[in-house]
C-alpha atoms as a PDB file:
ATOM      1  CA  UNK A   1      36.216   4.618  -9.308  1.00  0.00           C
ATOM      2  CA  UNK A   2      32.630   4.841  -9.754  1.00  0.00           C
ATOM      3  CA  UNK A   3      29.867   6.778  -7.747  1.00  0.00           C
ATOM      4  CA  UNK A   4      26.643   6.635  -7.146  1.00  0.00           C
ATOM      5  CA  UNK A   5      23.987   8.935  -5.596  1.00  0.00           C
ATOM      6  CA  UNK A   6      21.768   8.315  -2.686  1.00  0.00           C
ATOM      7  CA  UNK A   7      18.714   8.346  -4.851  1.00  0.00           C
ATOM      8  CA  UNK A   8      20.071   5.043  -6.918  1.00  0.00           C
ATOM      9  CA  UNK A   9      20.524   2.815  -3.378  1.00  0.00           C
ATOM     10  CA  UNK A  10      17.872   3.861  -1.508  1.00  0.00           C
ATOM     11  CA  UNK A  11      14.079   1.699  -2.064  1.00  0.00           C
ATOM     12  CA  UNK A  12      11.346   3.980  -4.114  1.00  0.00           C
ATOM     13  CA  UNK A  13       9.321   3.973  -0.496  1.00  0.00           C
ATOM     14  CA  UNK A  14      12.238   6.223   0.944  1.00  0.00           C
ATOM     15  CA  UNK A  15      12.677   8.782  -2.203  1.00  0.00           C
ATOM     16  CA  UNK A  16       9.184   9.382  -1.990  1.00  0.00           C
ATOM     17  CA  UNK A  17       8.977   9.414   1.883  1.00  0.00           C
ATOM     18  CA  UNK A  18       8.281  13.173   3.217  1.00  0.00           C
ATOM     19  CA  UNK A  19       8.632  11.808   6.835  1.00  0.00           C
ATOM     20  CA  UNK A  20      12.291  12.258   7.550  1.00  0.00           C
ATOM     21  CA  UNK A  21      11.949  11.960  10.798  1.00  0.00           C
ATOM     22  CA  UNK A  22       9.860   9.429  13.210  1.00  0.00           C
ATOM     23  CA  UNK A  23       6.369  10.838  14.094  1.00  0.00           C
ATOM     24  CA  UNK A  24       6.143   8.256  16.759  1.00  0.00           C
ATOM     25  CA  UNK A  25       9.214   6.951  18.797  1.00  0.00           C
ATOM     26  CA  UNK A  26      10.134   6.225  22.567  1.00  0.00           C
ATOM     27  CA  UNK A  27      13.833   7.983  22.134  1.00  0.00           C
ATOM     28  CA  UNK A  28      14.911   9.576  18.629  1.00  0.00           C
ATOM     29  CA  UNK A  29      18.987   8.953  18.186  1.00  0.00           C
ATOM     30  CA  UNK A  30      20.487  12.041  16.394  1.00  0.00           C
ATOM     31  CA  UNK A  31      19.196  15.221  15.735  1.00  0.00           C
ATOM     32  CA  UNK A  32      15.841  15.777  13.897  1.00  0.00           C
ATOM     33  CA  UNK A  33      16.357  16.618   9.803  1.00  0.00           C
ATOM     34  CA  UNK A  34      14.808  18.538   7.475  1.00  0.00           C
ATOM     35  CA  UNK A  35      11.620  17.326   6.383  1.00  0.00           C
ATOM     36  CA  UNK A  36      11.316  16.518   2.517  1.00  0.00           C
ATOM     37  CA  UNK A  37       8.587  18.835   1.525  1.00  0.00           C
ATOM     38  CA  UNK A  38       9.381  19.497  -2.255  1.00  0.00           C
ATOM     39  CA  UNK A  39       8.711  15.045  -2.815  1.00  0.00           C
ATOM     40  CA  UNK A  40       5.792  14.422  -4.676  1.00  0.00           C
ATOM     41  CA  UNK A  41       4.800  11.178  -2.905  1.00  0.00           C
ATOM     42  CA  UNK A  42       1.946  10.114  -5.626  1.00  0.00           C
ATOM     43  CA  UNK A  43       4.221  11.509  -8.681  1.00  0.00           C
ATOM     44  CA  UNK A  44       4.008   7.548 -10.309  1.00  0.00           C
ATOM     45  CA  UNK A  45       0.449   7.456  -9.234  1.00  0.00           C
ATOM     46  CA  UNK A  46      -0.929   9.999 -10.723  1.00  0.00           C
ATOM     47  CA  UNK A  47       1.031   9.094 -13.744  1.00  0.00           C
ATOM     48  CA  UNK A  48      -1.096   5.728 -13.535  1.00  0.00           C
ATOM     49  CA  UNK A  49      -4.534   7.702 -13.309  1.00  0.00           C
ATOM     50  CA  UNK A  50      -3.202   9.739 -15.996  1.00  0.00           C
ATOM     51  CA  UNK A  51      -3.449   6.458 -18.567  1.00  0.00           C
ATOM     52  CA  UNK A  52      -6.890   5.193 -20.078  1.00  0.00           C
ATOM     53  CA  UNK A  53      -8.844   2.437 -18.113  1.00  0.00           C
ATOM     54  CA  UNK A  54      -7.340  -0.047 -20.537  1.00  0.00           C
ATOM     55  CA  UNK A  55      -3.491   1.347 -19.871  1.00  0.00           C
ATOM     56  CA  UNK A  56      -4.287   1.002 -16.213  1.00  0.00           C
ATOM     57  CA  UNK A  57      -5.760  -2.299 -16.629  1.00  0.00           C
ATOM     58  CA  UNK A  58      -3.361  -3.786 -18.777  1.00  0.00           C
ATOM     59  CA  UNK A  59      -0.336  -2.409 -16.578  1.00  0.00           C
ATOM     60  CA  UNK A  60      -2.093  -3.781 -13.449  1.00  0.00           C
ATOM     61  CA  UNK A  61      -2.620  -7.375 -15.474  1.00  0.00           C
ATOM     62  CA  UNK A  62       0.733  -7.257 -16.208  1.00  0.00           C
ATOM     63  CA  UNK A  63       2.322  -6.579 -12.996  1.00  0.00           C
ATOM     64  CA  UNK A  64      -0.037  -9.062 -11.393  1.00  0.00           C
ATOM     65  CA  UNK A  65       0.674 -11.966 -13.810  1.00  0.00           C
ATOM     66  CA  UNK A  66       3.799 -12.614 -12.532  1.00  0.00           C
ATOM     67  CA  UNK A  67       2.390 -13.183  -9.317  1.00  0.00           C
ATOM     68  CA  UNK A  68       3.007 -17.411  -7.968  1.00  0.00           C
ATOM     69  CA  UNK A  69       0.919 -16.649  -4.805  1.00  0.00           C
ATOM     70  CA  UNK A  70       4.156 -17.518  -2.601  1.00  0.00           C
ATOM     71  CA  UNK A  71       2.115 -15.227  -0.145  1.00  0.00           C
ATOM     72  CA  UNK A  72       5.700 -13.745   0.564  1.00  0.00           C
ATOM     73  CA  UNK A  73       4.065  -9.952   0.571  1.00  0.00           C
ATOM     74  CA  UNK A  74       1.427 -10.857   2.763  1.00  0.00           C
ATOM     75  CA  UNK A  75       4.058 -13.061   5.286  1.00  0.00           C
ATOM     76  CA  UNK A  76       6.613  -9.555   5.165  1.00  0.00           C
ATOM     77  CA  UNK A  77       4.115  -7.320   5.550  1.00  0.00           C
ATOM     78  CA  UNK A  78       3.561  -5.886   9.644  1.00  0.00           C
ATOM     79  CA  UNK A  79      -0.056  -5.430   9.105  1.00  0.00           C
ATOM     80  CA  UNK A  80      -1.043  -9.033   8.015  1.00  0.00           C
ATOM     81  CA  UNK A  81      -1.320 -10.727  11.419  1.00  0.00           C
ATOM     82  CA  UNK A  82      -5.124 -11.787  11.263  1.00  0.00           C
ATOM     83  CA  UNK A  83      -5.227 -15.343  13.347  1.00  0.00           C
ATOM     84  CA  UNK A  84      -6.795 -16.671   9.873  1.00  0.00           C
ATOM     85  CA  UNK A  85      -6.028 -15.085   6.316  1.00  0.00           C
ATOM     86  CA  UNK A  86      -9.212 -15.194   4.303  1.00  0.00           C
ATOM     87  CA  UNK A  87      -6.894 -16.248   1.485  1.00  0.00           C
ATOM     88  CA  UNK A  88      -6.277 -19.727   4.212  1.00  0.00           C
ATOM     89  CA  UNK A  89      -9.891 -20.000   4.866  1.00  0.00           C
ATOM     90  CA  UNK A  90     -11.961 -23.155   3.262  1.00  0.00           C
ATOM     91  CA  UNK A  91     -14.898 -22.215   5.194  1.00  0.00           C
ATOM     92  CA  UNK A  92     -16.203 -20.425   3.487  1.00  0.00           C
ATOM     93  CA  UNK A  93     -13.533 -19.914   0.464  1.00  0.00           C
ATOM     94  CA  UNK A  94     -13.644 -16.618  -0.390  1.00  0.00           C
ATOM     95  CA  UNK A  95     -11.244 -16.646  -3.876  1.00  0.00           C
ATOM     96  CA  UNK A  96      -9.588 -19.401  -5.726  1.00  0.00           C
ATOM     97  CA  UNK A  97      -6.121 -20.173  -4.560  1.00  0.00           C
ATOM     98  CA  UNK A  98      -4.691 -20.738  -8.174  1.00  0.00           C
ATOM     99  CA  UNK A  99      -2.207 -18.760 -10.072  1.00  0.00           C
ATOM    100  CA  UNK A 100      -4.628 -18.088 -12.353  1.00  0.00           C
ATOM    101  CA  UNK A 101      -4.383 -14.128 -13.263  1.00  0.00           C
ATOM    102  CA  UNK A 102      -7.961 -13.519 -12.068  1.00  0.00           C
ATOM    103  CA  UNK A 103      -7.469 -15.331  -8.487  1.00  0.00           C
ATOM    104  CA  UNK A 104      -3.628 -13.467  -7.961  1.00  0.00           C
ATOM    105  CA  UNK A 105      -5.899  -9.995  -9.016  1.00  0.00           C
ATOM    106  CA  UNK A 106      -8.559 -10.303  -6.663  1.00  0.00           C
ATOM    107  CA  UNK A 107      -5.853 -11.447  -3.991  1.00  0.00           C
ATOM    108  CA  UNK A 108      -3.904  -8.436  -4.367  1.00  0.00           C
ATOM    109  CA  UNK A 109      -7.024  -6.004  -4.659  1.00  0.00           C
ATOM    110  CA  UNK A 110      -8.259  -7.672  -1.605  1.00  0.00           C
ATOM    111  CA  UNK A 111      -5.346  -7.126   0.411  1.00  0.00           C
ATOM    112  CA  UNK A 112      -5.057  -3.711  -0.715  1.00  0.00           C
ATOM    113  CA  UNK A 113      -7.975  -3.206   0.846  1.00  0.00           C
ATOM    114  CA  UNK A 114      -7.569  -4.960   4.005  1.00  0.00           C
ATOM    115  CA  UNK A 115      -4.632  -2.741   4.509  1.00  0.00           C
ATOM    116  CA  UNK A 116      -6.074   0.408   3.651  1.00  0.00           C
ATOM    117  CA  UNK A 117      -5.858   3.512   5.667  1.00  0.00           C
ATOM    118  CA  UNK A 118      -3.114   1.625   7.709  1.00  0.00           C
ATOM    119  CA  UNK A 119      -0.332   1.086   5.352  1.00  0.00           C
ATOM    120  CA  UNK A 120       2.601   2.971   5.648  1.00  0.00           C
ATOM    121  CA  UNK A 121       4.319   2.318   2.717  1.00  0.00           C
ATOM    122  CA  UNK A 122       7.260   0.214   4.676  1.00  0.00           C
ATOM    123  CA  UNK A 123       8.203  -1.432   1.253  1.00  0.00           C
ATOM    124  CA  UNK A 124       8.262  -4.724   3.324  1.00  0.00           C
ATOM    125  CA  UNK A 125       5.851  -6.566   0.212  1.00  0.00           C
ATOM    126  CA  UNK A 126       8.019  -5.277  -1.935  1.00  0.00           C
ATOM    127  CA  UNK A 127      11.466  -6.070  -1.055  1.00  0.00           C
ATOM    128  CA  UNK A 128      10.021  -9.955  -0.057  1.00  0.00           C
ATOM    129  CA  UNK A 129       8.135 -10.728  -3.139  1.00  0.00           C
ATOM    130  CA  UNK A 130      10.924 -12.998  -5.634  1.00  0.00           C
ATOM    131  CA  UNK A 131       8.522 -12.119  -8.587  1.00  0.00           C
ATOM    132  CA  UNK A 132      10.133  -8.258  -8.456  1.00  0.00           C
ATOM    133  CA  UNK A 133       6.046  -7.129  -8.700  1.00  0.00           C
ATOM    134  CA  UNK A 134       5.496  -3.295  -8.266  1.00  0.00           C
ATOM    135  CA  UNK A 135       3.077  -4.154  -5.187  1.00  0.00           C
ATOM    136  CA  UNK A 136       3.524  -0.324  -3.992  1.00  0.00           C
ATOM    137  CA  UNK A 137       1.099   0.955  -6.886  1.00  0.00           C
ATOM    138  CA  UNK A 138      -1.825  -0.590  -5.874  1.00  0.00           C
ATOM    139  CA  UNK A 139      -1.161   0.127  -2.133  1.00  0.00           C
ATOM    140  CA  UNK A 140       0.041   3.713  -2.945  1.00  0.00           C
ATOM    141  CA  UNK A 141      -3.327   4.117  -4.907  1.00  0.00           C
ATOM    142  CA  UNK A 142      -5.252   2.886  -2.040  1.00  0.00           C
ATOM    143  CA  UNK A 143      -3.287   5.240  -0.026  1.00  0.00           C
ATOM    144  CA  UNK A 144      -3.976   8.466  -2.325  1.00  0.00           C
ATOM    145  CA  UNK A 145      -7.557   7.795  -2.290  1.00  0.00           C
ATOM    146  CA  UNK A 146      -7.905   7.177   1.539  1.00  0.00           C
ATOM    147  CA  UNK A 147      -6.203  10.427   1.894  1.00  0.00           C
ATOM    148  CA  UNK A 148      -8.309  12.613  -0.705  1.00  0.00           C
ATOM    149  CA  UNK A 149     -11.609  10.818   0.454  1.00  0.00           C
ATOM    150  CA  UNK A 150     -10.836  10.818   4.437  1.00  0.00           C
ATOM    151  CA  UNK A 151      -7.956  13.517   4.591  1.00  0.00           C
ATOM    152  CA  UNK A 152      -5.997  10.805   6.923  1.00  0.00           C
ATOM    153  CA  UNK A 153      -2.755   9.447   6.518  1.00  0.00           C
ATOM    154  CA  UNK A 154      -1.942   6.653   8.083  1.00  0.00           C
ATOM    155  CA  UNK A 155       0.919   6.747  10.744  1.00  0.00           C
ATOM    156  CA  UNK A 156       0.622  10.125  12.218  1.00  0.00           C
ATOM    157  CA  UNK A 157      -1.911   9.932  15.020  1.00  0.00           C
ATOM    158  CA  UNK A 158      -2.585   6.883  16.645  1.00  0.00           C
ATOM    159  CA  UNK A 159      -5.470   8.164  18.369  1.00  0.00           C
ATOM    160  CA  UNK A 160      -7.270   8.190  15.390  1.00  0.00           C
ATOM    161  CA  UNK A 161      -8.602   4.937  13.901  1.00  0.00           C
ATOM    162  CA  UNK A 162      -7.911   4.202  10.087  1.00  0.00           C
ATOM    163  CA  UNK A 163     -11.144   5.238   8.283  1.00  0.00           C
ATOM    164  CA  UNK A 164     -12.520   2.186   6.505  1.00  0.00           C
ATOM    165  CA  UNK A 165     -12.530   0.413  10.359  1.00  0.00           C
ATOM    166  CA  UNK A 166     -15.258   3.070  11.830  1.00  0.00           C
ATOM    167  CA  UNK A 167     -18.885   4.008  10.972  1.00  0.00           C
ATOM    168  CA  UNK A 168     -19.874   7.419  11.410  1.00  0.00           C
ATOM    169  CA  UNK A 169     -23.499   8.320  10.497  1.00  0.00           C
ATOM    170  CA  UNK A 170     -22.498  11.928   9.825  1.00  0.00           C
ATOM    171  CA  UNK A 171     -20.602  10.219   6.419  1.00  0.00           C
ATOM    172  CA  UNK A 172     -20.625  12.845   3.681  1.00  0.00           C
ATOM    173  CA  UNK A 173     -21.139  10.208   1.303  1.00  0.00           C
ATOM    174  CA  UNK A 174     -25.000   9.496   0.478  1.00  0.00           C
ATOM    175  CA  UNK A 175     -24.842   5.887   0.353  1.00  0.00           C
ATOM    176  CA  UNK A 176     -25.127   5.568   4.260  1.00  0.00           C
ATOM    177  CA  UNK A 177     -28.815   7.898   3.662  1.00  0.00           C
ATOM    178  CA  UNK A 178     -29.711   5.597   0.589  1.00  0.00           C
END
């Protein structure tokens, strides 16, 4: 008989998850849990920073070259539901369509950053891709930064908009003051 822990069946999104419990629901079934405080949700992440520029680069290349732009990540995914992906547009054409390594890298930085500050880390891109591509780093990157820049995490309050869909003049970066 052979057994296996929790940790081996369950998606990286969930080990790393420090939600436990909904923060948004109509009616929560079963009791609420204790919430996972002691995950380190960026561990792999900062593990990526932690590399040279060329480490980082290469890692990303590599990940990304397996990429055949079946667009199954962006089809999966609950925040892709523009009426017209830039990726579909011809007027104007914003990126090649090929799956040439530079058009699949500025796809997947693009969409990064369309989903940034609203990603959730569902896993959805992951678990649909057939390529087996480590989408979450670049998302959970995206994620860490939003967080550290904009101290907002995206899924807690939904009175509060994402911060790269707002302008606020009071920005404490200078590029807004020039």
């Amino acid at each position: 008989e052979e057994t296996v822990t929790k940790n081996e069946l369950l998606p990286d999104n969930c080990i790393s998850c420090s939600h436990r419990n909904p923060v948004l629901y109509d009616i929560l079934i079963g009791e609420n849990v204790e919430e996972n405080k002691d995950t380190d949700e960026f561990g792999k992440i900062k593990e990526y920073e932690a590399k040279t520029s060329d480490e980082r680069w290469d890692y990303f290349s590599q990940q990304i070259g397996k990429c055949i732009r079946c667009y199954a990540c962006r089809n999966a995914c609950p925040l892709c539901y523009c009426k017209e992906c830039c990726v579909d547009s011809s007027q104007p054409q914003w990126f090649g369509k090929s799956i040439a390594l530079s058009d699949a890298q500025v796809f997947h930085i693009m969409r990064a950053f369309h989903v940034a500050g609203r990603c959730v880390d569902c896993g959805a891109c992951v678990r649909a891709c057939p390529m087996e591509i480590d989408l979450r780093f670049l998302n959970k990157k995206v994620e860490k930064d939003v967080r550290e820049l904009f101290n907002f995490e995206a899924g807690i309050n939904l009175d509060e908009p994402p911060p790269l869909s707002v302008f606020r003049p009071d920005d404490p970066d200078g590029f807004i003051k020039g």
